[in-house]
N, C-alpha and C. Protein backbone atom coordinates (compact mmCIF):
# COMPACT_ATOMS: atom_id res chain seq x y z
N UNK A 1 4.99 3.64 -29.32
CA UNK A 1 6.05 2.87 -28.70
C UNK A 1 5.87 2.86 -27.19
N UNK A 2 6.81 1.90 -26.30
CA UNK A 2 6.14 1.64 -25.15
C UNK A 2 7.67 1.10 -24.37
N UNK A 3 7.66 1.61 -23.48
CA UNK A 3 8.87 1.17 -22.41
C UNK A 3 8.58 0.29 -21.25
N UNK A 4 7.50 0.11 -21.47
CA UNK A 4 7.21 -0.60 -19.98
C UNK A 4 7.65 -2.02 -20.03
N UNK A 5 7.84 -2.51 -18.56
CA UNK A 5 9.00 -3.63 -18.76
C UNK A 5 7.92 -5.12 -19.09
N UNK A 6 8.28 -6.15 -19.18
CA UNK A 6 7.58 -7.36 -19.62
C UNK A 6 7.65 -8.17 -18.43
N UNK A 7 6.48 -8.57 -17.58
CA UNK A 7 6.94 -9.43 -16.36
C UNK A 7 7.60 -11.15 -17.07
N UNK A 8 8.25 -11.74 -15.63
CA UNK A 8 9.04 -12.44 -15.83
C UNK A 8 7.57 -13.88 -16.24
N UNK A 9 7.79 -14.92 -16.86
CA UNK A 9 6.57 -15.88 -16.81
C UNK A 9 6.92 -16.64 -18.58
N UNK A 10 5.88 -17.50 -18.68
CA UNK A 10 5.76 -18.06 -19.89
C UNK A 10 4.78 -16.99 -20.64
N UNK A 11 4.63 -17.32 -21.92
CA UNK A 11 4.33 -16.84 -22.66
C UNK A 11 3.49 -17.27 -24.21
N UNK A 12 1.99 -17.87 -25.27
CA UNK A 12 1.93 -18.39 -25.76
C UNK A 12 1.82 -17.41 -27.08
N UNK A 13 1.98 -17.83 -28.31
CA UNK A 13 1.41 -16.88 -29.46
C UNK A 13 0.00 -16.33 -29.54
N UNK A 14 -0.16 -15.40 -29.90
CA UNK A 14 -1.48 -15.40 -30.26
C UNK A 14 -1.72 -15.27 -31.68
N UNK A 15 -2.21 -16.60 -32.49
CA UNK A 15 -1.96 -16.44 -33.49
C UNK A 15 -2.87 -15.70 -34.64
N UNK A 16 -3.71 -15.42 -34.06
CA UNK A 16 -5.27 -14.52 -34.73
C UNK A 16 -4.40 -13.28 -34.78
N UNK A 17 -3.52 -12.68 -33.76
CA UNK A 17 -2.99 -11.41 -33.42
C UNK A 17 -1.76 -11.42 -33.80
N UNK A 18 -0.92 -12.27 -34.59
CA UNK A 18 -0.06 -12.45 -35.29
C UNK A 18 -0.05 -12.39 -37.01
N UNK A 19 1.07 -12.04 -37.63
CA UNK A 19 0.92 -12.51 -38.51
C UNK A 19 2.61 -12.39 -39.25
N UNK A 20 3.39 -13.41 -39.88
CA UNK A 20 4.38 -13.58 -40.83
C UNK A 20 4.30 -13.54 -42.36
N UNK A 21 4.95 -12.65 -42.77
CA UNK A 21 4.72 -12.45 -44.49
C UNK A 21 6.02 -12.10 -45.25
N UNK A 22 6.22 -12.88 -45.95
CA UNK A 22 7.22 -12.41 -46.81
C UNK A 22 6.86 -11.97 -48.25
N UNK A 23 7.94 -11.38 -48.79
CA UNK A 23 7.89 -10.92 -50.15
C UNK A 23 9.61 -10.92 -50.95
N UNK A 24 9.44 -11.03 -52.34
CA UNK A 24 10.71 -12.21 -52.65
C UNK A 24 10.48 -11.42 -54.41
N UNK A 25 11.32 -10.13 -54.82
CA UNK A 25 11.37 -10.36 -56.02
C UNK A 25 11.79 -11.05 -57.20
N UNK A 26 10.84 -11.45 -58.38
CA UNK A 26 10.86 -12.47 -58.98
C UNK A 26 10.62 -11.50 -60.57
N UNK A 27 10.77 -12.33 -61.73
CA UNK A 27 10.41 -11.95 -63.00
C UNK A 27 11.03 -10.94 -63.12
N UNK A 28 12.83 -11.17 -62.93
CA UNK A 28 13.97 -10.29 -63.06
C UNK A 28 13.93 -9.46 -62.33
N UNK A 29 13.15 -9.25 -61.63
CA UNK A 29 13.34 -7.87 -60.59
C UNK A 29 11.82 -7.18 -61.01
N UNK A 30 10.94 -7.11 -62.08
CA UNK A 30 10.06 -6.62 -62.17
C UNK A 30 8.58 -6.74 -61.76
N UNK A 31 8.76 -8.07 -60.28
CA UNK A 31 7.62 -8.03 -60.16
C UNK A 31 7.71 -8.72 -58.21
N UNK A 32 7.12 -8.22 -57.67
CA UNK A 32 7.34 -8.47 -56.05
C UNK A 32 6.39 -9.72 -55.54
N UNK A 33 6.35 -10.74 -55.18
CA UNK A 33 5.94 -11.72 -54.93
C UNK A 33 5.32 -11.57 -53.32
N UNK A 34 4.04 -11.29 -52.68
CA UNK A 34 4.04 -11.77 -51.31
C UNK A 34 3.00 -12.67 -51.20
N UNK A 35 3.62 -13.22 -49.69
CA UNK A 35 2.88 -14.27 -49.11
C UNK A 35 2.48 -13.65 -47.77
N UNK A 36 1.90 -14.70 -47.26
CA UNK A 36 1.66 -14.57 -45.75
C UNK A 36 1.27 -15.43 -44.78
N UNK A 37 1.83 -16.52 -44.07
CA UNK A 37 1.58 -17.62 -43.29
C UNK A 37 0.57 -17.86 -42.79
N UNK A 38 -0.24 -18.93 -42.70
CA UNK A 38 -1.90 -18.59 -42.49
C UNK A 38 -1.82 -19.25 -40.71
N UNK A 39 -1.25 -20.14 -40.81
CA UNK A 39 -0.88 -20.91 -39.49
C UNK A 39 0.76 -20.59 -38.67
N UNK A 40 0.31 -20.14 -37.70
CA UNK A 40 1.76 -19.46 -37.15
C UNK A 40 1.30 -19.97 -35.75
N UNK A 41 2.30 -20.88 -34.83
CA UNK A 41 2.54 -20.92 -33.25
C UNK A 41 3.77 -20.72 -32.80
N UNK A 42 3.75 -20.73 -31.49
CA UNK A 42 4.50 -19.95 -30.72
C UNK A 42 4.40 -19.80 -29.07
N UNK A 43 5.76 -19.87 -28.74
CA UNK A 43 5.77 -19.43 -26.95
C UNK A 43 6.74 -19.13 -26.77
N UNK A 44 7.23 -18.72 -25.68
CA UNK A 44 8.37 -17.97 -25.05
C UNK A 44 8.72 -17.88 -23.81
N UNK A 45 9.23 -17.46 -23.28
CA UNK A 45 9.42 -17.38 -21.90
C UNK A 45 10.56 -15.94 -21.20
N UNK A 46 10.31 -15.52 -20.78
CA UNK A 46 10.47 -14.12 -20.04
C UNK A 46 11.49 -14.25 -18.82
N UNK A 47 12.83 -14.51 -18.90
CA UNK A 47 13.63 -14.75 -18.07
C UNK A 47 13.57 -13.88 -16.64
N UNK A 48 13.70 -14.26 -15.27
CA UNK A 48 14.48 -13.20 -14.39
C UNK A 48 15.09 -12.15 -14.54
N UNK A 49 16.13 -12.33 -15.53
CA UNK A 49 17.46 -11.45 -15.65
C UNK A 49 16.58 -10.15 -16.99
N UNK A 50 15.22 -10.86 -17.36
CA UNK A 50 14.53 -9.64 -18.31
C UNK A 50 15.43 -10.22 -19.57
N UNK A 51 16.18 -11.11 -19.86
CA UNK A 51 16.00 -12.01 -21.34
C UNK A 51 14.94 -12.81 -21.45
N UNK A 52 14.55 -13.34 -22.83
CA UNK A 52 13.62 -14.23 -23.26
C UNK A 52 14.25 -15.44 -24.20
N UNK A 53 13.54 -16.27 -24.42
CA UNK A 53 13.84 -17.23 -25.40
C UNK A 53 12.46 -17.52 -26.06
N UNK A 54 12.63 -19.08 -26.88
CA UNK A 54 11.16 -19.36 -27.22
C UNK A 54 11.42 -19.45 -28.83
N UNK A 55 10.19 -20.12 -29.01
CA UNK A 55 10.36 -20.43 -30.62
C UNK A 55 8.72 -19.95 -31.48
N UNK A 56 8.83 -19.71 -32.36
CA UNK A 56 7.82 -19.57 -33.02
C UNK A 56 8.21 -20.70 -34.50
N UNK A 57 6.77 -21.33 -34.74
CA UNK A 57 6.89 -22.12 -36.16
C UNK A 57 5.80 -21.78 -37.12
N UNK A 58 5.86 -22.28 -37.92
CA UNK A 58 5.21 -21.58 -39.76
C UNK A 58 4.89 -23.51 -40.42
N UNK A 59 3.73 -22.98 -40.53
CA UNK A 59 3.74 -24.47 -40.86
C UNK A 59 3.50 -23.87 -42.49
N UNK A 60 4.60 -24.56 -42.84
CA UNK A 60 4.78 -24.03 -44.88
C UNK A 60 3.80 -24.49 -45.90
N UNK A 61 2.79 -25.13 -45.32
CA UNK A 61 1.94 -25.28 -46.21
C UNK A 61 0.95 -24.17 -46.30
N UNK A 62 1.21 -23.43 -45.53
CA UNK A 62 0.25 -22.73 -45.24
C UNK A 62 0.53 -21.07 -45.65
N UNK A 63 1.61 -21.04 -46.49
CA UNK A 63 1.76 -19.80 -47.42
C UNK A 63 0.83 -19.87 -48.63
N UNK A 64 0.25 -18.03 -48.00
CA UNK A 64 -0.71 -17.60 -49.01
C UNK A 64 -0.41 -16.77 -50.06
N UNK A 65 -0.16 -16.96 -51.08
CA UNK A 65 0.19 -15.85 -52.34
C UNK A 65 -1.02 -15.06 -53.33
N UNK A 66 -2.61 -15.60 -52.70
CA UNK A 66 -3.40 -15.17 -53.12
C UNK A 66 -2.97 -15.69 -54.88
N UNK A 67 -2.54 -16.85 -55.11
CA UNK A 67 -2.50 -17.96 -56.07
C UNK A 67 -2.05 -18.99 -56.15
N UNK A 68 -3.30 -19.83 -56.57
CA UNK A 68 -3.29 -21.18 -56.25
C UNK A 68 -2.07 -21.95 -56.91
N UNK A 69 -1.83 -21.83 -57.82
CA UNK A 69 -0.97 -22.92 -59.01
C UNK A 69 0.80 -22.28 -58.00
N UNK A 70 0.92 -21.14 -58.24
CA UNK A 70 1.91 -20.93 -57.26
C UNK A 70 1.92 -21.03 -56.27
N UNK A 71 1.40 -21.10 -54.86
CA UNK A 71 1.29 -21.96 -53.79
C UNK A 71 1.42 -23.21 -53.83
N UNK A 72 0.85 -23.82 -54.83
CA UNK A 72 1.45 -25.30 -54.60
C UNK A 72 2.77 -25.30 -55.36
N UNK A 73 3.66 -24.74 -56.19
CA UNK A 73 4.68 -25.11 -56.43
C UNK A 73 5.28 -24.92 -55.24
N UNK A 74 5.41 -23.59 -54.60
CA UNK A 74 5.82 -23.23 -53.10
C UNK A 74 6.04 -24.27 -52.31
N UNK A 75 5.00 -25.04 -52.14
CA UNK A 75 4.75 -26.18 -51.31
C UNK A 75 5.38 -27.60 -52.04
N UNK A 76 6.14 -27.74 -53.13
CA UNK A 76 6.56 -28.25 -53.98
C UNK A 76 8.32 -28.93 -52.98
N UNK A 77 9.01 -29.99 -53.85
CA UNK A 77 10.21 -29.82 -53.35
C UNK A 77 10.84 -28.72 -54.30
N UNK A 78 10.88 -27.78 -55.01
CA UNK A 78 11.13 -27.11 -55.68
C UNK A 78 11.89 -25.91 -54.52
N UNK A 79 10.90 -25.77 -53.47
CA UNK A 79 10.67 -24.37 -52.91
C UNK A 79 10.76 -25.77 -51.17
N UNK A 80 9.51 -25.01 -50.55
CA UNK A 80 9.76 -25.78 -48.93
C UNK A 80 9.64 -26.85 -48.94
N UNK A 81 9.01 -27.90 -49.88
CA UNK A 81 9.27 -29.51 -49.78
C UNK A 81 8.24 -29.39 -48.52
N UNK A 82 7.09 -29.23 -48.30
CA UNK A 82 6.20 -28.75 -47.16
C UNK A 82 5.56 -30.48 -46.81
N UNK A 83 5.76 -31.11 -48.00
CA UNK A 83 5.27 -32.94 -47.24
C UNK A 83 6.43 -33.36 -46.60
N UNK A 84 7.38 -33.28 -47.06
CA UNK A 84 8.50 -33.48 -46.26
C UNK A 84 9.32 -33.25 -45.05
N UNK A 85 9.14 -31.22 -45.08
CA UNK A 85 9.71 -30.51 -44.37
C UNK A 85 8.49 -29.27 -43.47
N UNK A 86 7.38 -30.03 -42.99
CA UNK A 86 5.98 -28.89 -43.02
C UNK A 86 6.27 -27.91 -41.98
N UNK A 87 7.30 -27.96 -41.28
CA UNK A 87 7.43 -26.48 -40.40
C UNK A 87 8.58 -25.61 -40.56
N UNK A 88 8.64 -24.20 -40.84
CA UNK A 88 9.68 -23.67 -40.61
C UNK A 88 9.60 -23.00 -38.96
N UNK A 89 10.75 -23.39 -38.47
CA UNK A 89 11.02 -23.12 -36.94
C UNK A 89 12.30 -21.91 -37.03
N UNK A 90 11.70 -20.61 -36.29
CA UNK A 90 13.07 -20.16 -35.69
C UNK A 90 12.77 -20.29 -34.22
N UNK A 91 14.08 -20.88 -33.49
CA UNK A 91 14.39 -21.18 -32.26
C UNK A 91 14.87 -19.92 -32.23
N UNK A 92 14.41 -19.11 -31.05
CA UNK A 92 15.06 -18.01 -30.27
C UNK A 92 16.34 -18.21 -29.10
N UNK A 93 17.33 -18.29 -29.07
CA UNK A 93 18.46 -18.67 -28.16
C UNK A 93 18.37 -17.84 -26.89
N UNK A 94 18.42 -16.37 -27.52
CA UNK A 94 18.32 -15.59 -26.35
C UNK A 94 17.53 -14.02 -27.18
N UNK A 95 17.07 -13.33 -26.40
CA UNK A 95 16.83 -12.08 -26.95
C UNK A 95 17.03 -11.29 -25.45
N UNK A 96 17.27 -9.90 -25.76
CA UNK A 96 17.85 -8.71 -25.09
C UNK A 96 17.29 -7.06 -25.25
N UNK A 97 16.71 -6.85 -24.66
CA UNK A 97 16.43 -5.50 -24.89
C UNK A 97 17.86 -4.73 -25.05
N UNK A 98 17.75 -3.71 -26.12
CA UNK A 98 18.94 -3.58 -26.37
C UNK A 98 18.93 -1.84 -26.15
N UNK A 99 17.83 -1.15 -26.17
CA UNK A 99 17.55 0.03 -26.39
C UNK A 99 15.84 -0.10 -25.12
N UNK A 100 15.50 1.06 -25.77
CA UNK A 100 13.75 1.45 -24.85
C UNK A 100 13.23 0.42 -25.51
N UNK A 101 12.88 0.19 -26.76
CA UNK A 101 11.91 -0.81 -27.66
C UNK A 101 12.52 -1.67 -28.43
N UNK A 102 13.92 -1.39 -28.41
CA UNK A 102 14.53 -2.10 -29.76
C UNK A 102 15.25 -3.73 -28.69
N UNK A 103 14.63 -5.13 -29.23
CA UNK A 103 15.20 -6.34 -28.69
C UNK A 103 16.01 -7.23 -29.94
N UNK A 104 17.38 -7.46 -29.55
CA UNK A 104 18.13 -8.15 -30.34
C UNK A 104 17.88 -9.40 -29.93
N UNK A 105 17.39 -10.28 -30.70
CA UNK A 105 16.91 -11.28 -30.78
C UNK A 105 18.10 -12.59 -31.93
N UNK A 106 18.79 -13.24 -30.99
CA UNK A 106 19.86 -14.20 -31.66
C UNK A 106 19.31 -15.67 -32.00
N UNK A 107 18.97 -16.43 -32.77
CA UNK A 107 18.43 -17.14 -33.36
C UNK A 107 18.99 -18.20 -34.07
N UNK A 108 18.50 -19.33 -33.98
CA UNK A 108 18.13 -20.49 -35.30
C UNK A 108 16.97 -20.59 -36.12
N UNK A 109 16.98 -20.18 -37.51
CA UNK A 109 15.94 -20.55 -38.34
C UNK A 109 16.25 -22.06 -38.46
N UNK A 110 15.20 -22.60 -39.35
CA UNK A 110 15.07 -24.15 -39.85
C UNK A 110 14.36 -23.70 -40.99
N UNK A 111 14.54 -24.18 -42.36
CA UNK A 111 13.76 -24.50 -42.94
C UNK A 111 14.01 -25.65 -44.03
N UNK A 112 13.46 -26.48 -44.31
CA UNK A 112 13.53 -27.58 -45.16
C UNK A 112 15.16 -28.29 -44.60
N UNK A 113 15.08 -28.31 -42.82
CA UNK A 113 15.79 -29.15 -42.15
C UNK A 113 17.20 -28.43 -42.48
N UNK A 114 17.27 -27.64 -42.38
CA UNK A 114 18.58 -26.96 -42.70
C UNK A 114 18.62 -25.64 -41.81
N UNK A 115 19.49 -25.58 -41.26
CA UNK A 115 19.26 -24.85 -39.82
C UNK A 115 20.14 -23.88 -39.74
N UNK A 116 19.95 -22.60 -39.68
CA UNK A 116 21.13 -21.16 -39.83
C UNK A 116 21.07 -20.61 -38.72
N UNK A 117 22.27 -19.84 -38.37
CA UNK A 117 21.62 -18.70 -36.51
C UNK A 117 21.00 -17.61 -37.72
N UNK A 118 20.51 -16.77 -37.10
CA UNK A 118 19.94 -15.79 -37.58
C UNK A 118 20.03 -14.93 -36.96
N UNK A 119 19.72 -13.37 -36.83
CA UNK A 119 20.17 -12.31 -35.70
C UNK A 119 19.23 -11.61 -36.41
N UNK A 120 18.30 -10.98 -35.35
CA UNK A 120 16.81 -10.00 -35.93
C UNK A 120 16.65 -8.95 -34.75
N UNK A 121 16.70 -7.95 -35.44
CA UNK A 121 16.46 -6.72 -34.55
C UNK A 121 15.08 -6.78 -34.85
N UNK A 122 14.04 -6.56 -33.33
CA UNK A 122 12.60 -6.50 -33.14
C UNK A 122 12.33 -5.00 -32.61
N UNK A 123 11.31 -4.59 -32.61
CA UNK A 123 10.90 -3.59 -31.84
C UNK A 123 9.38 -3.92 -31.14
N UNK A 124 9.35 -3.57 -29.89
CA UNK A 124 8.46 -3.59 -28.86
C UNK A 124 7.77 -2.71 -28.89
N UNK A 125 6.56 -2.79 -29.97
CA UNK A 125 5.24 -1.94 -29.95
C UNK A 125 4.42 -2.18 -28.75
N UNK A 126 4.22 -2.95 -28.51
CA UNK A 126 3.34 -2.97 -27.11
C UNK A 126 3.65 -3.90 -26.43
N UNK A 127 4.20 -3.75 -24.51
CA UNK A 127 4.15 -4.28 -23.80
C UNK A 127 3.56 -4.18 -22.35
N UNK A 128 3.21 -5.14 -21.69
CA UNK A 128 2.53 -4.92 -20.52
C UNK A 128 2.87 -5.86 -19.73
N UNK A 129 2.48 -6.33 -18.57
CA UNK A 129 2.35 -7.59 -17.25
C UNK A 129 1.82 -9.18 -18.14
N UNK A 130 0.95 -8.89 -19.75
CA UNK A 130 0.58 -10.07 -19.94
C UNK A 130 0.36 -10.02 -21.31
N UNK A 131 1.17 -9.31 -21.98
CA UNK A 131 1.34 -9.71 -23.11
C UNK A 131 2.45 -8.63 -23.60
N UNK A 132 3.17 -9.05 -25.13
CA UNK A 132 4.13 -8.09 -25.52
C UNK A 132 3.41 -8.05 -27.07
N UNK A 133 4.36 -7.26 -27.67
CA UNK A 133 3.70 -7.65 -29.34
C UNK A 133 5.28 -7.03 -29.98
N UNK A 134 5.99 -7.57 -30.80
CA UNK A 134 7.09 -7.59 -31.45
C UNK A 134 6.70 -7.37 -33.15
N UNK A 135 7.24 -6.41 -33.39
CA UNK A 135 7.63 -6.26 -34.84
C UNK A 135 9.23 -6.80 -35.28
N UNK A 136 9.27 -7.10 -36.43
CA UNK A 136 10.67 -7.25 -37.07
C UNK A 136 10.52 -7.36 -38.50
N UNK A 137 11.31 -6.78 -39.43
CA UNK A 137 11.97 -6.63 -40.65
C UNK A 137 13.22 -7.65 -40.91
N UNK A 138 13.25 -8.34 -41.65
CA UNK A 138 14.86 -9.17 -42.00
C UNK A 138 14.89 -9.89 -43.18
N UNK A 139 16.01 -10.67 -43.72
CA UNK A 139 16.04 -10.61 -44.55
C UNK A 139 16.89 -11.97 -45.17
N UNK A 140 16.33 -12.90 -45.58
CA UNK A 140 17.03 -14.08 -45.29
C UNK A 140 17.37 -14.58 -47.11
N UNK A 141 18.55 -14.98 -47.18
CA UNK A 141 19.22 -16.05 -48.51
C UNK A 141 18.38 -17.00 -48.84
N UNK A 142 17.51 -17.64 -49.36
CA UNK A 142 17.14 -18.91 -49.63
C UNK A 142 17.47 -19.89 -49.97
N UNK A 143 18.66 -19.96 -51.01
CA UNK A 143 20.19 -20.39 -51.01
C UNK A 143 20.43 -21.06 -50.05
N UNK A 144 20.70 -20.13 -48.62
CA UNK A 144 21.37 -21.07 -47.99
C UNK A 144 20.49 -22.42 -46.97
N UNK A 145 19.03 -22.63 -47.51
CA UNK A 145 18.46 -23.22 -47.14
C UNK A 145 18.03 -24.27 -48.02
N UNK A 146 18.64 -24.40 -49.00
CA UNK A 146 18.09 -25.43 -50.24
C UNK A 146 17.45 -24.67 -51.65
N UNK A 147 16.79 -23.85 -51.17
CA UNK A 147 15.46 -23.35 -52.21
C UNK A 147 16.33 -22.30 -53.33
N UNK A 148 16.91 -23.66 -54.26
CA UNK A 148 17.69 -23.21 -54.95
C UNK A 148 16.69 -22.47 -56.33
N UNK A 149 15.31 -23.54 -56.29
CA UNK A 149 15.24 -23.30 -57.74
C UNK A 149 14.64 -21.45 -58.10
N UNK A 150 15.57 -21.52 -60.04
CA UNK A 150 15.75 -20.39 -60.18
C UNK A 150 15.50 -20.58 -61.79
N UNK A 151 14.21 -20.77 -62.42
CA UNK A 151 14.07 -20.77 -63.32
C UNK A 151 14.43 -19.63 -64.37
N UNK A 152 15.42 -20.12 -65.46
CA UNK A 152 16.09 -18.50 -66.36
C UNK A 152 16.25 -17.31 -65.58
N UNK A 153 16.70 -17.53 -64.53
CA UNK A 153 17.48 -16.21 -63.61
C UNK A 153 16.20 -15.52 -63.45
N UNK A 154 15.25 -16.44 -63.00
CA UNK A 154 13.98 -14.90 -62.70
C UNK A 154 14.35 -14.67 -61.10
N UNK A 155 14.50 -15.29 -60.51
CA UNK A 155 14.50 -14.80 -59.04
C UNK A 155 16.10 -14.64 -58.39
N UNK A 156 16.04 -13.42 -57.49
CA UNK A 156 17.56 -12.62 -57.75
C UNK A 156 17.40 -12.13 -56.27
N UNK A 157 18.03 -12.02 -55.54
CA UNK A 157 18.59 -11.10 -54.15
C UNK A 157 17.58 -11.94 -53.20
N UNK A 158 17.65 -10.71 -51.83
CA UNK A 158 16.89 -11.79 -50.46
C UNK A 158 15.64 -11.63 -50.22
N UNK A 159 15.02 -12.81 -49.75
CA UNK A 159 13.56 -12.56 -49.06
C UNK A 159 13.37 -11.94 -48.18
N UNK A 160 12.76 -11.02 -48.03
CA UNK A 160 12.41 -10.12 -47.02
C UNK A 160 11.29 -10.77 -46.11
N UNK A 161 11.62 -10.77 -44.80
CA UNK A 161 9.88 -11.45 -43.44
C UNK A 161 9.89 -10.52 -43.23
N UNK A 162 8.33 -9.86 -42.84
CA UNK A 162 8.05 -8.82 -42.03
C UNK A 162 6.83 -9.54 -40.93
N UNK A 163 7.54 -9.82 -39.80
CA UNK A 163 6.63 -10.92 -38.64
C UNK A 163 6.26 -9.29 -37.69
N UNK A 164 4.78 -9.24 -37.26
CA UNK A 164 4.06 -8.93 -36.06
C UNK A 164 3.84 -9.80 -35.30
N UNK A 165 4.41 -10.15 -34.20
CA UNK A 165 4.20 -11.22 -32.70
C UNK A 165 3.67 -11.00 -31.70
N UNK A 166 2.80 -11.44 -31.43
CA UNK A 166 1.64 -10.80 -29.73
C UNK A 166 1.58 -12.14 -29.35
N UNK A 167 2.27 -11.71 -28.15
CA UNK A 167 2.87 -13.08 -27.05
C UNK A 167 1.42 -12.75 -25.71
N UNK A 168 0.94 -13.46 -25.54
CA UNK A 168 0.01 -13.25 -24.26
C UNK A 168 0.53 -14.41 -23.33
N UNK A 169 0.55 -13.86 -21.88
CA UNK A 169 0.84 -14.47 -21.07
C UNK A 169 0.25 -15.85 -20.55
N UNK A 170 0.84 -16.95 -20.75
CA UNK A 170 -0.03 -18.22 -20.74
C UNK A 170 -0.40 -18.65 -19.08
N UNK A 171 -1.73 -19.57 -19.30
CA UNK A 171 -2.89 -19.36 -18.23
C UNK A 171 -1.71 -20.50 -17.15
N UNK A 172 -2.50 -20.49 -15.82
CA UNK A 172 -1.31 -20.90 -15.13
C UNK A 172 -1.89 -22.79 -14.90
């Protein structure tokens, strides 16, 4: 862990040094489903006052389940409607160091055009003058985004993201 402060400036993803993955139990509870976003961008910006904003997006075609026939239902209107709806966006409103490492981060997700605030506690594994790197755990309804389908009650409770973010300071 790391306390050092984040200078003030823009900020771009690095998306090689990133990565978003969820996991979503399915088959009544007896079997854990993950993915992991293959295409992830992103920027931010590093306020004066030491808040940030900034958005990161997921382009949904691009969930990997390490299977094919299920990835494309995924990509289905069933699930993200990904011809229709191909990015999931969370807009960052504001974020706050809230602790030494811990940043409350207040939010809009998007997905399949349906837009929620969201609120994600991050932690600041590494920061420096030109880059940061953010962890977060959370835990989102799918429900309340459309992605109703639920064939014979196999899929039950919330999707879990577990996003790593390495913001490098963008060139001037």
């Amino acid at each position: 862990m790391t306390t050092a402060a984040v200078e003030t400036g823009l900020f771009v993803l690095d998306s090689a040094a990133s990565t978003v993955a969820l996991k979503h139990r399915t088959m009544w509870g007896l079997v854990t489903v993950k993915g992991t976003f293959t295409s992830v961008t992103g920027r931010g910006e590093v306020r004066p006052d030491g808040t940030a904003a900034g958005t990161v997006s997921l382009d949904a075609a691009s969930l990997d389940t390490k299977h094919a026939k299920r990835d494309a239902h995924l990509r289905s209107d069933d699930f993200f409607a990904a011809d229709q709806f191909p990015a999931i966006v969370f807009d960052v409103l504001d974020a706050t160091r809230s602790g030494d490492d811990t940043v409350t981060v207040h939010g809009r997700l998007t997905v399949r055009g349906i837009t929620r605030p969201q609120t994600v506690t991050a932690t600041v594994t590494q920061a420096g003058p030109d880059a940061v790197t953010l962890t977060a755990a959370f835990t989102v309804d799918r429900a309340q985004f459309g992605l109703t389908w639920n064939q014979m009650g196999m899929m039950r409770g919330l999707t879990t993201v577990d996003a790593t973010l390495r913001f490098q300071r963008a060139s001037a």
